[in-house]
Protein backbone atom coordinates (compact mmCIF):
# COMPACT_ATOMS: atom_id res chain seq x y z
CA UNK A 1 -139.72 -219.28 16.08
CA UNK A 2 -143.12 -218.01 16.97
CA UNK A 3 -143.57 -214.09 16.90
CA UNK A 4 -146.25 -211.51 17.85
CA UNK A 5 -146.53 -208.18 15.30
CA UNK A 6 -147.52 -205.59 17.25
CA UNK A 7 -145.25 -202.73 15.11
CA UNK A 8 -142.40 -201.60 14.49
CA UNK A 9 -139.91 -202.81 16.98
CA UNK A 10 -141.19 -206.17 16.36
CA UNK A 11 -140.96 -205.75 12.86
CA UNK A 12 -137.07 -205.34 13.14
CA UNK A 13 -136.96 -207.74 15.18
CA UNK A 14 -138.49 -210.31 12.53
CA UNK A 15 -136.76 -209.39 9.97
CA UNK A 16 -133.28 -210.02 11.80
CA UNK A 17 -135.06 -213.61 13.01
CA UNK A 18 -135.25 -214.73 9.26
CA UNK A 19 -131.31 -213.86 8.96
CA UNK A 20 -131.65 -217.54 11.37
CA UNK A 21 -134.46 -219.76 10.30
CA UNK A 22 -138.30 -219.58 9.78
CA UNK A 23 -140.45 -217.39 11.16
CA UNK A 24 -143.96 -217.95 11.59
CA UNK A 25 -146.20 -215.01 12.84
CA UNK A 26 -148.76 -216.07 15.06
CA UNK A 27 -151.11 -212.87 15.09
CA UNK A 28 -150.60 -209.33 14.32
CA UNK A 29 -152.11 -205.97 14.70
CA UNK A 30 -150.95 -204.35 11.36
CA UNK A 31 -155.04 -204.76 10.23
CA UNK A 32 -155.78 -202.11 12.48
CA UNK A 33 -152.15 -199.80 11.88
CA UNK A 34 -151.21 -201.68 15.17
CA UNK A 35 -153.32 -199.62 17.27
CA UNK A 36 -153.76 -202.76 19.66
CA UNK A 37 -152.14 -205.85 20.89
CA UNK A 38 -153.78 -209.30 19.92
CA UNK A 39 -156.12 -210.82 22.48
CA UNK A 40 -156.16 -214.79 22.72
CA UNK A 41 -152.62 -215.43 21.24
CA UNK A 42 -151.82 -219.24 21.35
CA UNK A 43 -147.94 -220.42 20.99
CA UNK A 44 -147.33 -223.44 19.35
CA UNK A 45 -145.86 -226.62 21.92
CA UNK A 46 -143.25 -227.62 19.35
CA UNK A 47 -141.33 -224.33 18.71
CA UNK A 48 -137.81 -222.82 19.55
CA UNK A 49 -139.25 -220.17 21.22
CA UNK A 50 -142.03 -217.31 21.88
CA UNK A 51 -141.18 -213.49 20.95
CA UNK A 52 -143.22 -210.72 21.86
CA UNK A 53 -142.34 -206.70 22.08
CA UNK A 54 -143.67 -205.50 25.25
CA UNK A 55 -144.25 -201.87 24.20
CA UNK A 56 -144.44 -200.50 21.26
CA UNK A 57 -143.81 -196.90 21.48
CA UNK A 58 -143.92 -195.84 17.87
CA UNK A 59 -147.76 -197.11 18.29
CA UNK A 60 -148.55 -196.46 21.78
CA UNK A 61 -149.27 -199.55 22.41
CA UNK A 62 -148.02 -201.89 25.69
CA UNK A 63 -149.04 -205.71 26.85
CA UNK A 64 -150.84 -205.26 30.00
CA UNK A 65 -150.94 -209.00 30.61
CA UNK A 66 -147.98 -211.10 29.33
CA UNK A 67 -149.48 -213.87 26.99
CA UNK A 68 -149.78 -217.72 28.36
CA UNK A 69 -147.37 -220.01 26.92
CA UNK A 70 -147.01 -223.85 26.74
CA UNK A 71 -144.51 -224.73 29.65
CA UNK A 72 -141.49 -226.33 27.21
CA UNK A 73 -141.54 -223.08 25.28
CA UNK A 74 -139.26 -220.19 26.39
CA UNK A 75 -140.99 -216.80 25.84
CA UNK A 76 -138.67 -214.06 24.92
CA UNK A 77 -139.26 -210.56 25.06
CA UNK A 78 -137.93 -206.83 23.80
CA UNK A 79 -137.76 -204.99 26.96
CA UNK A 80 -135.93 -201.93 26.12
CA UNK A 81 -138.73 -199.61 26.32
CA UNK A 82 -140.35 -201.43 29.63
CA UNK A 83 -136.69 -201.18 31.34
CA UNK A 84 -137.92 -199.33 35.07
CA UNK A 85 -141.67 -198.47 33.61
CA UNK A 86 -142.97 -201.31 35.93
CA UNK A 87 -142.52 -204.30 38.01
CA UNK A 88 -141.94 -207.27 35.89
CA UNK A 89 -141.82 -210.74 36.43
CA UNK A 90 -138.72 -211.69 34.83
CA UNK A 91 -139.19 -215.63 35.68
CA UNK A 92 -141.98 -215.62 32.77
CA UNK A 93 -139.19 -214.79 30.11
CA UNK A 94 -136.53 -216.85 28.93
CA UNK A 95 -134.51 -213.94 27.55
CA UNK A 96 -135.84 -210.23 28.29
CA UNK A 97 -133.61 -207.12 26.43
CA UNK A 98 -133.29 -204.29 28.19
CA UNK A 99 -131.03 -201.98 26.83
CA UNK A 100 -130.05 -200.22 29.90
CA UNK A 101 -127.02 -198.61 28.73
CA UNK A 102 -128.83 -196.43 25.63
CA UNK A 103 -131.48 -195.42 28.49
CA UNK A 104 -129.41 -194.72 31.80
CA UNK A 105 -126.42 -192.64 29.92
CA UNK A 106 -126.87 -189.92 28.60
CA UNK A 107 -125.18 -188.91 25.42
CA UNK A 108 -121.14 -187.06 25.81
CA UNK A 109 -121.54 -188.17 29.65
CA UNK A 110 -120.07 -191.44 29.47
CA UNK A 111 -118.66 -194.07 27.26
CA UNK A 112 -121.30 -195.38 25.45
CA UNK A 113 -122.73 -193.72 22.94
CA UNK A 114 -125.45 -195.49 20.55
CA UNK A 115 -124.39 -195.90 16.32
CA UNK A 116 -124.93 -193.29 14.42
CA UNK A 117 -125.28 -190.33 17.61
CA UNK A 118 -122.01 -188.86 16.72
């Protein structure tokens, strides 16, 4: 597994990756307080898979292009905070996760409520 720091949300999301097996991060913004997304990031051709946030919004940061990787490795990507912000090309991810339902209802006016908003 093959995965992109670009703040917090990826952060979390590393940290529940090593629950599974090894992690290896490829590049990372943190130098700079992750005021930026890495330019020129290169996958490896022999890993499970690709994972990148695409926007950080504890930063302010977003990927304006979606990085290149080799065609046998699936490219997975946290989507929650891009769900309806733009047109996206979902064929470029494996796995996207949008998490409509914490975004479309809103809190007492349906059934889903998130952990912890009681």
């Amino acid at each position: 597994m093959e995965y992109v720091h670009t703040g917090a949300w990826a952060k979390k999301a590393i940290k529940e990756a090593k629950l599974y097996g090894d992690v290896k991060i490829i590049a990372s913004s943190e130098d700079q307080k992750f005021t930026y997304i890495p330019k020129n990031v290169v996958f490896s051709q022999n890993v499970a898979f690709a994972h990148i946030t695409g926007n950080e919004t504890i930063g302010g940061i977003e990927w304006q292009e979606w990085p290149k990787v080799p065609s046998e490795v699936p490219l997975v990507c946290d989507m929650s905070s891009n769900f309806m912000d733009k047109v996206i090309d979902v064929k470029k991810f494996v796995s996207s996760m949008p998490v409509h339902r914490k975004i479309l209802v809103l809190q007492g006016h349906g059934g889903y409520r998130p952990r912890g908003s009681y």
